[in-house]
PDB file of N, CA and C in Angstrom:
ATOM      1  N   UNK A   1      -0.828  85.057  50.317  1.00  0.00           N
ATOM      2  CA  UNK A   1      -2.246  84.782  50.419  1.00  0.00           C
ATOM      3  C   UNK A   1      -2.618  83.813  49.294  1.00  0.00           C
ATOM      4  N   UNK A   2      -3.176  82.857  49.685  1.00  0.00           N
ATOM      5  CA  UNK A   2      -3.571  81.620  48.584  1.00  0.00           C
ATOM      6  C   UNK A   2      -4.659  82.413  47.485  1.00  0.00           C
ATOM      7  N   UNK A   3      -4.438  81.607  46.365  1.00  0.00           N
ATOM      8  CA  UNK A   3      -5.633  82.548  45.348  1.00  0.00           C
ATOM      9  C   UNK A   3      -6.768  81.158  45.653  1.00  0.00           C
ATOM     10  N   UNK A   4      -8.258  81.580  45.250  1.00  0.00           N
ATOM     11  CA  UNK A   4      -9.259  80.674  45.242  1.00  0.00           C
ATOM     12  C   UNK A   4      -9.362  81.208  43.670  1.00  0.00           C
ATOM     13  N   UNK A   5      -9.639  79.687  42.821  1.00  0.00           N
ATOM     14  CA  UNK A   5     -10.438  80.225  41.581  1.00  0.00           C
ATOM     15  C   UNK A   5     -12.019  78.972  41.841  1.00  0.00           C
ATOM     16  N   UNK A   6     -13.149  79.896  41.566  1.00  0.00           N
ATOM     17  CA  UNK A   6     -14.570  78.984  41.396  1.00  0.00           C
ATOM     18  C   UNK A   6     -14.393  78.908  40.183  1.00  0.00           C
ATOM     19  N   UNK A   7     -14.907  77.716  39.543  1.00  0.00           N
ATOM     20  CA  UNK A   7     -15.024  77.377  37.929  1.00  0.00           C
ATOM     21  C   UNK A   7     -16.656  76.499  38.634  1.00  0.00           C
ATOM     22  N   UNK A   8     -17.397  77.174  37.507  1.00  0.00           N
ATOM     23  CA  UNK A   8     -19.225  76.919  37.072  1.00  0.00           C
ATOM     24  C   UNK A   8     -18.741  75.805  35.708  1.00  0.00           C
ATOM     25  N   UNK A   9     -19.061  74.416  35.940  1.00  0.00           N
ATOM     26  CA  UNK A   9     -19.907  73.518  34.939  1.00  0.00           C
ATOM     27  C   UNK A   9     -20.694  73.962  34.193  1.00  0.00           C
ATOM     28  N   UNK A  10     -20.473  74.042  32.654  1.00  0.00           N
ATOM     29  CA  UNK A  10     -21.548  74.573  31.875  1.00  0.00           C
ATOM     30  C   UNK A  10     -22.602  73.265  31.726  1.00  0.00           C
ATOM     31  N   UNK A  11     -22.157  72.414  31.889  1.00  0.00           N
ATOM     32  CA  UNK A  11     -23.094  71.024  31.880  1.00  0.00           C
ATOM     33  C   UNK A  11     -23.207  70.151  32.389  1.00  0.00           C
ATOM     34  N   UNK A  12     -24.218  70.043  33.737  1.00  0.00           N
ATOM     35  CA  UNK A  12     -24.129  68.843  34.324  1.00  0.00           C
ATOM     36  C   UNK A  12     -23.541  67.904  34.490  1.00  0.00           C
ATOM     37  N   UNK A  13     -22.921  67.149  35.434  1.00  0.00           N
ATOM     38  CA  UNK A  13     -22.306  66.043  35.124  1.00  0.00           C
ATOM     39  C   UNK A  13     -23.276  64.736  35.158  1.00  0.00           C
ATOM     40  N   UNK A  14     -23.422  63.707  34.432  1.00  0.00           N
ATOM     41  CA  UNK A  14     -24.578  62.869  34.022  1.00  0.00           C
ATOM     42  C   UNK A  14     -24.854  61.915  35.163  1.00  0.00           C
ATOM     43  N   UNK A  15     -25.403  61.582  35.620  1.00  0.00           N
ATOM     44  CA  UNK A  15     -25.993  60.822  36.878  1.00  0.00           C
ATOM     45  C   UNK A  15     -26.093  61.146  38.207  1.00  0.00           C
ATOM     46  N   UNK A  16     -25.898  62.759  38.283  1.00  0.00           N
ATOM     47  CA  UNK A  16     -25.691  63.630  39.546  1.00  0.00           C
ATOM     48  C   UNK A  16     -27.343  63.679  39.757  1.00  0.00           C
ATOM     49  N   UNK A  17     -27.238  63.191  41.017  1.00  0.00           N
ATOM     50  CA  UNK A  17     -28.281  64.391  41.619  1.00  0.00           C
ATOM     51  C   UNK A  17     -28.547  65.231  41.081  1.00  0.00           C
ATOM     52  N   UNK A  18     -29.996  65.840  41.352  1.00  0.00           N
ATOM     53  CA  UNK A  18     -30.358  66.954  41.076  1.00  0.00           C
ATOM     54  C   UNK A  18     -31.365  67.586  42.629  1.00  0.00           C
ATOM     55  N   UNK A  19     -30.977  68.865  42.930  1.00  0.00           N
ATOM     56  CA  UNK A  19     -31.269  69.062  44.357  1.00  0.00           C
ATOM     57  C   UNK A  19     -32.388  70.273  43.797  1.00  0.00           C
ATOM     58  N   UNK A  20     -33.967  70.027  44.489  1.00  0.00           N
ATOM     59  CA  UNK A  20     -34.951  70.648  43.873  1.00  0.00           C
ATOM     60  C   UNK A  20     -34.975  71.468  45.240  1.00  0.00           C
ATOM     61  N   UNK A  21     -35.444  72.174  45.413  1.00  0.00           N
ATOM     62  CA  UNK A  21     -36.165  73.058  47.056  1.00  0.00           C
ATOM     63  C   UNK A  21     -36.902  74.064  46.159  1.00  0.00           C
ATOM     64  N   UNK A  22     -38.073  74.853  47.416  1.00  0.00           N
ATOM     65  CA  UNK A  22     -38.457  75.692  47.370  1.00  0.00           C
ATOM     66  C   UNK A  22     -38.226  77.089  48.163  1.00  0.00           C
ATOM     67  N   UNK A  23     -39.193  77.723  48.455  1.00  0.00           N
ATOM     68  CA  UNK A  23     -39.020  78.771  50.000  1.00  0.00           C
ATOM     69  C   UNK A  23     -40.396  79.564  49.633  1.00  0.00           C
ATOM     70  N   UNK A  24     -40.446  79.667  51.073  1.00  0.00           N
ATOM     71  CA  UNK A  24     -41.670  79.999  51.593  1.00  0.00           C
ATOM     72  C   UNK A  24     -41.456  81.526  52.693  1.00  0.00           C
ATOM     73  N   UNK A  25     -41.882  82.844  52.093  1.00  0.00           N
ATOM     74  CA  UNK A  25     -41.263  84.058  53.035  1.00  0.00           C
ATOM     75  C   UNK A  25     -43.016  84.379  53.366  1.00  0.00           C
ATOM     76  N   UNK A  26     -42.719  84.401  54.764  1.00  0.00           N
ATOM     77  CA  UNK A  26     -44.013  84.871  55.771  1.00  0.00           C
ATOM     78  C   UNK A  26     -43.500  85.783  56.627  1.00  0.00           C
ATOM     79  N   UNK A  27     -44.688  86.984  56.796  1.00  0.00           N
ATOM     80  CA  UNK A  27     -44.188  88.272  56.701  1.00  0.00           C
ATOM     81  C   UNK A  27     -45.154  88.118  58.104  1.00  0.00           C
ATOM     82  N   UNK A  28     -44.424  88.727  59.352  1.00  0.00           N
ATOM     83  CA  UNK A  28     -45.191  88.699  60.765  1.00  0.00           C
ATOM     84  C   UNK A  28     -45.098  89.588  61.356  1.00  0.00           C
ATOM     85  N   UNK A  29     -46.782  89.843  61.717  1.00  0.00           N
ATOM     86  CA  UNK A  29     -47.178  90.926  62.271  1.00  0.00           C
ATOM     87  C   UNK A  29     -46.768  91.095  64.170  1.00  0.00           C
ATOM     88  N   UNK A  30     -47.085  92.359  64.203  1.00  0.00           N
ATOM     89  CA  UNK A  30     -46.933  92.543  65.776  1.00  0.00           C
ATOM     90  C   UNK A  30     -47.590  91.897  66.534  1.00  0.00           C
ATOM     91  N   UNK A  31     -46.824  91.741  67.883  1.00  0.00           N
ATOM     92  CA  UNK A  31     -47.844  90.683  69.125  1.00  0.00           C
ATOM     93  C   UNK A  31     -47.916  89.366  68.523  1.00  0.00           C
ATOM     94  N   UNK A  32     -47.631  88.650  67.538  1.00  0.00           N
ATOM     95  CA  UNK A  32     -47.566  87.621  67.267  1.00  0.00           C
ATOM     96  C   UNK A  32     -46.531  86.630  68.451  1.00  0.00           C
ATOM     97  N   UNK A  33     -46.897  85.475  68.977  1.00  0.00           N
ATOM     98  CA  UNK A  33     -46.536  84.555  70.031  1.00  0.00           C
ATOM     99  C   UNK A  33     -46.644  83.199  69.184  1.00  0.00           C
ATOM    100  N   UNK A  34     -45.821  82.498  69.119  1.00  0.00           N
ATOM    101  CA  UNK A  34     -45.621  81.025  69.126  1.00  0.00           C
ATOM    102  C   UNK A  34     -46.376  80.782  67.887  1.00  0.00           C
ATOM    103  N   UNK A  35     -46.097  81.805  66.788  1.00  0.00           N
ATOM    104  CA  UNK A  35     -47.267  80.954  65.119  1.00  0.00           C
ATOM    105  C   UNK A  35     -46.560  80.246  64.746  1.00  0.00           C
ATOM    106  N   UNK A  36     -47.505  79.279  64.350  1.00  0.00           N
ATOM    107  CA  UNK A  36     -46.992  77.855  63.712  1.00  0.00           C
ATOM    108  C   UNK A  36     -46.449  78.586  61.973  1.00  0.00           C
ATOM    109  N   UNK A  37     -45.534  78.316  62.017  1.00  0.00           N
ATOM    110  CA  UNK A  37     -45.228  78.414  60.292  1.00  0.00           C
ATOM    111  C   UNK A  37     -45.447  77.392  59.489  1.00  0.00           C
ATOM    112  N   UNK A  38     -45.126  75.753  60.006  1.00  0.00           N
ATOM    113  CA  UNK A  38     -45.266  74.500  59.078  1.00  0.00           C
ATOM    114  C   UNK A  38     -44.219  73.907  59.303  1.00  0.00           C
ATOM    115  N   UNK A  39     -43.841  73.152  58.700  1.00  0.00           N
ATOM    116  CA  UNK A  39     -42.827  71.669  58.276  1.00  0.00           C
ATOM    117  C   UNK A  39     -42.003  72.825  57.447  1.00  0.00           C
ATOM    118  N   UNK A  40     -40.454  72.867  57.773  1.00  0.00           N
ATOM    119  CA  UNK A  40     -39.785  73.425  56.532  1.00  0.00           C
ATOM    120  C   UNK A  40     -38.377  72.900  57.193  1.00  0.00           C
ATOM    121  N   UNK A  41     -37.513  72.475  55.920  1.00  0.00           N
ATOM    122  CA  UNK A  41     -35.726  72.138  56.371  1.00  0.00           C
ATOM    123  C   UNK A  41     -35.010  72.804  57.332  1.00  0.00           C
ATOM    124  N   UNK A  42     -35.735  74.665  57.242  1.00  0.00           N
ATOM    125  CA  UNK A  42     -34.887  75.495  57.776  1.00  0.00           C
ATOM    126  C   UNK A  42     -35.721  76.710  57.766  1.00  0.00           C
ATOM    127  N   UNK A  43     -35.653  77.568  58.658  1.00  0.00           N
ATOM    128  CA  UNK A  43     -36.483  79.111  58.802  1.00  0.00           C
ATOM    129  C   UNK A  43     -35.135  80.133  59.317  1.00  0.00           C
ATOM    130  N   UNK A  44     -34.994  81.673  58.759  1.00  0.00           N
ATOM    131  CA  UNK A  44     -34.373  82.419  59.539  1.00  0.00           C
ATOM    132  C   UNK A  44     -35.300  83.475  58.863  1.00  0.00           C
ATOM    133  N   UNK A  45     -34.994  84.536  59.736  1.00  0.00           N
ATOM    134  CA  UNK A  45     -35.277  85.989  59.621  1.00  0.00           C
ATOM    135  C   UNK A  45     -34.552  86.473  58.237  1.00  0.00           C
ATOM    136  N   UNK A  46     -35.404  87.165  57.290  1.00  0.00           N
ATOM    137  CA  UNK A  46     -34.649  87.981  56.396  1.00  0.00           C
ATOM    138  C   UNK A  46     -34.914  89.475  56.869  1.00  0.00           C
ATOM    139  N   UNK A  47     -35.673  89.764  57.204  1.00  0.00           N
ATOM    140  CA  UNK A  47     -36.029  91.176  57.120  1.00  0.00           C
ATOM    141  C   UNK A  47     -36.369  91.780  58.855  1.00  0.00           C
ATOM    142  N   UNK A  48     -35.853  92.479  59.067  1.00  0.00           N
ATOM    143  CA  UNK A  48     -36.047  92.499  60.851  1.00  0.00           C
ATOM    144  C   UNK A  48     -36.479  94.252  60.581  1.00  0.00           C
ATOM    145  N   UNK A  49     -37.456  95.140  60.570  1.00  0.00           N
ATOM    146  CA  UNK A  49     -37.469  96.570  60.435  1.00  0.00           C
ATOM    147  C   UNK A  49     -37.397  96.884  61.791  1.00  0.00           C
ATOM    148  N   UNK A  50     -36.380  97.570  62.867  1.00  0.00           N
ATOM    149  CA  UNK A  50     -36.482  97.922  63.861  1.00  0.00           C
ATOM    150  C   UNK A  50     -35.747  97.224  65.280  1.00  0.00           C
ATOM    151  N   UNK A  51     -35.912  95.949  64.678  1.00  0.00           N
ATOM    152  CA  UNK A  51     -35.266  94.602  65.718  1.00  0.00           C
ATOM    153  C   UNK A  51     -33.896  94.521  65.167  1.00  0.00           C
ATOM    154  N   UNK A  52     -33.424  93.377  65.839  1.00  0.00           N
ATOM    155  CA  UNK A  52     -33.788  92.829  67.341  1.00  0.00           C
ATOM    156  C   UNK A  52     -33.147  94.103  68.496  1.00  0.00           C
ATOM    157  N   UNK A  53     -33.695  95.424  68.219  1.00  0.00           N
ATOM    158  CA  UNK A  53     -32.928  96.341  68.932  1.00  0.00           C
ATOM    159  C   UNK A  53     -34.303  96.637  69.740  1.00  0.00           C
ATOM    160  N   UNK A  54     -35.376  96.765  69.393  1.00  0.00           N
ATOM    161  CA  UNK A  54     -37.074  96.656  69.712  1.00  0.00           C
ATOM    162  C   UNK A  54     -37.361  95.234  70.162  1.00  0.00           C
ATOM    163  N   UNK A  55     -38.122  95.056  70.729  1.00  0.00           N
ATOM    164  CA  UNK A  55     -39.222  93.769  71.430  1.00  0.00           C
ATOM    165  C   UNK A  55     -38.422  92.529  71.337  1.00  0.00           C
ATOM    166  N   UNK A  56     -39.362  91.497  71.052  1.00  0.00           N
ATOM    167  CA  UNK A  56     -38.656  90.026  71.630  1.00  0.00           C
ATOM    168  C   UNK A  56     -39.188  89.608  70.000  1.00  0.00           C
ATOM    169  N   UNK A  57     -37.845  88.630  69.488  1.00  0.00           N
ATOM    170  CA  UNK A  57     -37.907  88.190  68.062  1.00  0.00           C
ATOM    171  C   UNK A  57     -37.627  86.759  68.130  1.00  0.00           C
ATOM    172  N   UNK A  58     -38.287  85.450  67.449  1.00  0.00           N
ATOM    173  CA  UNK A  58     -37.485  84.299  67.934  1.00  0.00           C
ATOM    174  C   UNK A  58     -38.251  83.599  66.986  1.00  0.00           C
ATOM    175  N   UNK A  59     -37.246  82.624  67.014  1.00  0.00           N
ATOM    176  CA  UNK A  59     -37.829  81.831  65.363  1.00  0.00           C
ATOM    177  C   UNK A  59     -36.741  80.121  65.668  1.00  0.00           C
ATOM    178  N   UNK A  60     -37.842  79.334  65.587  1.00  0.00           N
ATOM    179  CA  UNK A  60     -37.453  78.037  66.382  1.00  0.00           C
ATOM    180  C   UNK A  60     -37.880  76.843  65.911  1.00  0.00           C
ATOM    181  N   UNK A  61     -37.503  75.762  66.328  1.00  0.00           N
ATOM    182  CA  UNK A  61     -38.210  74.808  65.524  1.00  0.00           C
ATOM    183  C   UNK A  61     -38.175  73.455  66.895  1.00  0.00           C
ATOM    184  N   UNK A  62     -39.364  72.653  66.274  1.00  0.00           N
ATOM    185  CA  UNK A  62     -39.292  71.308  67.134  1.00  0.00           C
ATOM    186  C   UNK A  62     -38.572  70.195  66.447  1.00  0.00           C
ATOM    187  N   UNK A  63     -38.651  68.799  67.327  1.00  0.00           N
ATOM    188  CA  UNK A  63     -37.710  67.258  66.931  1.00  0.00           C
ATOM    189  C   UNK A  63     -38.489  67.569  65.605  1.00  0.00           C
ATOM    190  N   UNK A  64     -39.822  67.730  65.115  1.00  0.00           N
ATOM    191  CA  UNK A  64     -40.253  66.702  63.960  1.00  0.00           C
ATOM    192  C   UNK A  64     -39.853  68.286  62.829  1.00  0.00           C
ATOM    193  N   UNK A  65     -39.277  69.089  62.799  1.00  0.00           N
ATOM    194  CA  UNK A  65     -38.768  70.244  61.649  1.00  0.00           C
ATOM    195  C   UNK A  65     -40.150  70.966  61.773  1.00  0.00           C
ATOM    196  N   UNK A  66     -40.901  70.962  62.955  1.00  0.00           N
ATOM    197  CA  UNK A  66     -42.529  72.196  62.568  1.00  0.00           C
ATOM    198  C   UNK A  66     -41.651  73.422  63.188  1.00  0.00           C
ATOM    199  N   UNK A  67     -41.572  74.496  62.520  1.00  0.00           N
ATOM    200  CA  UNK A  67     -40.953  76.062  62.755  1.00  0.00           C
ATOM    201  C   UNK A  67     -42.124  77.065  63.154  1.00  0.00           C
ATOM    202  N   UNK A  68     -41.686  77.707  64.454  1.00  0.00           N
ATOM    203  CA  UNK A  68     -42.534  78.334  65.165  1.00  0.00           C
ATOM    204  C   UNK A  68     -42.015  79.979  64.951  1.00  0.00           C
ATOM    205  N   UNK A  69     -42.539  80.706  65.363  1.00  0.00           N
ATOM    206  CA  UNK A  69     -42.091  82.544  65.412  1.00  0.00           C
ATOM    207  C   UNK A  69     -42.697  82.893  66.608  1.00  0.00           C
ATOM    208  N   UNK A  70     -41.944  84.027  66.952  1.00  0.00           N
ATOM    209  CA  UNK A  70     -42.842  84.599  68.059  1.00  0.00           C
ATOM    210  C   UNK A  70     -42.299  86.369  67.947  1.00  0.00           C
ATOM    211  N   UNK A  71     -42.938  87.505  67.753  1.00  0.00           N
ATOM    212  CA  UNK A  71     -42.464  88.958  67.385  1.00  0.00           C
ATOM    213  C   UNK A  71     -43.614  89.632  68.677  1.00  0.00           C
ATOM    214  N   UNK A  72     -42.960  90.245  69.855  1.00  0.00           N
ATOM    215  CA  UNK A  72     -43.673  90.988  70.196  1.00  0.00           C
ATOM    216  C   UNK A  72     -42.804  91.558  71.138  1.00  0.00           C
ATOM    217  N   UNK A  73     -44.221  92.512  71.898  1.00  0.00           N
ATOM    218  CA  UNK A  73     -43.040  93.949  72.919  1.00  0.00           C
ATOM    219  C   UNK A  73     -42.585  92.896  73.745  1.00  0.00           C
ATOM    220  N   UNK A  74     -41.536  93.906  74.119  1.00  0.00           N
ATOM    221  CA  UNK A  74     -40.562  93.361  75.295  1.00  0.00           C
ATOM    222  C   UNK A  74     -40.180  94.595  76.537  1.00  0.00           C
ATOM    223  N   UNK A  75     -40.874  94.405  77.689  1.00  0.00           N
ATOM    224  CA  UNK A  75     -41.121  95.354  78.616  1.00  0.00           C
ATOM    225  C   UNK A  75     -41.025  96.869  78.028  1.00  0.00           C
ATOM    226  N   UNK A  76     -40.592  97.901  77.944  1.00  0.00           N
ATOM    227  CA  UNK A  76     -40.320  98.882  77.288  1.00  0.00           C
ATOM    228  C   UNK A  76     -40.682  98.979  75.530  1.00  0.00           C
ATOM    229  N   UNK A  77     -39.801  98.357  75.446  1.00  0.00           N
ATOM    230  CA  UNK A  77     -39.525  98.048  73.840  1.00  0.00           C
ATOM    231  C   UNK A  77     -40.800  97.348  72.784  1.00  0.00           C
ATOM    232  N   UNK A  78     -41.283  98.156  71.679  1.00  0.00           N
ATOM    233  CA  UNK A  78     -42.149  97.367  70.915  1.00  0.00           C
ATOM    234  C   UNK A  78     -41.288  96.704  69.968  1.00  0.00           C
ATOM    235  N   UNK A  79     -42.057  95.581  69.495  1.00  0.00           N
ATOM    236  CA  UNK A  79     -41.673  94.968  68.092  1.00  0.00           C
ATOM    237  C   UNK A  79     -41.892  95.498  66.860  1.00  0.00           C
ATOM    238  N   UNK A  80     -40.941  94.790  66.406  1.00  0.00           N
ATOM    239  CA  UNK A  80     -40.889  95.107  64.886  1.00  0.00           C
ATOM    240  C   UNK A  80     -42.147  95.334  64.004  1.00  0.00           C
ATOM    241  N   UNK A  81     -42.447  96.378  63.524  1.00  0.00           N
ATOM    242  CA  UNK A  81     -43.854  96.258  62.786  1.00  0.00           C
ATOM    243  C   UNK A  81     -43.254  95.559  61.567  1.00  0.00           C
ATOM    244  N   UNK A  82     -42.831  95.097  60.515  1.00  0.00           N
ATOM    245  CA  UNK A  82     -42.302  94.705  59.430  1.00  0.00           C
ATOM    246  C   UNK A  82     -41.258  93.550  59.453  1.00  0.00           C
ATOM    247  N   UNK A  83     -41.574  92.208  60.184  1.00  0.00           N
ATOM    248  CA  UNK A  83     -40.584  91.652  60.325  1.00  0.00           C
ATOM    249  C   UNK A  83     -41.168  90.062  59.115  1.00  0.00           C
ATOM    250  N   UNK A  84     -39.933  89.614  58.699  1.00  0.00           N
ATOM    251  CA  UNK A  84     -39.949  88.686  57.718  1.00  0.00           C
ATOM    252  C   UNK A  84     -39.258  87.304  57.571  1.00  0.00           C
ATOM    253  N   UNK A  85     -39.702  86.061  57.621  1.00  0.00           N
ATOM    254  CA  UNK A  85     -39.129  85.006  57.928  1.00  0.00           C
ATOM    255  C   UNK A  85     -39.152  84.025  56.593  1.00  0.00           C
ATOM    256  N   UNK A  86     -38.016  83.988  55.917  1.00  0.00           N
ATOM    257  CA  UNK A  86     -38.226  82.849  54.564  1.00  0.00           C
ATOM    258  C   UNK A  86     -37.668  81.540  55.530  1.00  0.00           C
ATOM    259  N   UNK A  87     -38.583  80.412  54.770  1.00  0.00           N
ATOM    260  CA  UNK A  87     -38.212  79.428  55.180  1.00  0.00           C
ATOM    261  C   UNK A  87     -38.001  78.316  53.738  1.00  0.00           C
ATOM    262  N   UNK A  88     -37.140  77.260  54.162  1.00  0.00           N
ATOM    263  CA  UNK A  88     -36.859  76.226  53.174  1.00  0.00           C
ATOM    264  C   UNK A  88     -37.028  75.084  52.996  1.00  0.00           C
ATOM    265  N   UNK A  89     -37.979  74.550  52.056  1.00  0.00           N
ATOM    266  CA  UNK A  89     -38.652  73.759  51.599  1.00  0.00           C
ATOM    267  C   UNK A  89     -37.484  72.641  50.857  1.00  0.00           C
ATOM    268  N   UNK A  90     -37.197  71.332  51.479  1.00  0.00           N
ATOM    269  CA  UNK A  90     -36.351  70.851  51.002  1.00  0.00           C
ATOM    270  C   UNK A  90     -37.163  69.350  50.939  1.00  0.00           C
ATOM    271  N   UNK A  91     -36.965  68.383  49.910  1.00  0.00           N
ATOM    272  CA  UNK A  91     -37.781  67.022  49.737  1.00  0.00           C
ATOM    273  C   UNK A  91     -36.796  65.948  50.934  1.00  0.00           C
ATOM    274  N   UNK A  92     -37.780  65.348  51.811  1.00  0.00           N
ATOM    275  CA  UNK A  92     -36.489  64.236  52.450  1.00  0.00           C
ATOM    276  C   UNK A  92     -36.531  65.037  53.910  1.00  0.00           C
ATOM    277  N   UNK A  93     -37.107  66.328  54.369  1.00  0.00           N
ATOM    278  CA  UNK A  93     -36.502  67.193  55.325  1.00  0.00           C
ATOM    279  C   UNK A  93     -38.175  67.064  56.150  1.00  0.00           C
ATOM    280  N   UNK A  94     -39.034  66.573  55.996  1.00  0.00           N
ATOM    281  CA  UNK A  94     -40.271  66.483  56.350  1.00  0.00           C
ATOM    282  C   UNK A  94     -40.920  67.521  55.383  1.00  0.00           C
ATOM    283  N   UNK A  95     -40.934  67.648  54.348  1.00  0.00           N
ATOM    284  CA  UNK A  95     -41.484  68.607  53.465  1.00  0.00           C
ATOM    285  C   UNK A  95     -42.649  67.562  52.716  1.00  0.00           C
TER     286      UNK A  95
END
């Protein structure tokens, strides 16, 4: 089995890039359909309480990076009361 060793730079190397982002966690309520979240690089689910084993969960995006959600019942099944979506704020990504 091959060994991996990671070695951490204690100091920058001088004319590198420097890669800034943020994140943005929006916390969505039940019966929620198609909310606009915004412009972000990237959206996933962090926190699912109940799902995706309960209701209908979906988290999507259009051509121009605007990220949509949608949390609600699904014939039988309710949604998640506690469900949570961080998204990532990156410069260059339509941010």
């Amino acid at each position: 089995m091959p060994t991996i060793i990671l070695c951490k730079r204690a100091n920058p190397v001088p004319g590198a890039p420097k890669i800034q982002f943020t994140t943005q966690t929006y916390n969505i309520a039940k019966n929620t359909r198609n909310l606009r979240l915004g412009v972000h690089a990237y959206c996933s689910w962090t926190y699912l309480n109940g799902s995706p084993f309960g209701g209908f969960q979906q988290v999507y995006s259009d051509q121009n990076n605007v990220w949509y959600v949608s949390n609600y019942a699904w014939g039988n099944y309710e949604s998640g009361g506690t469900i949570s979506v961080t998204c990532l704020n990156l410069p260059g990504a339509g941010v």
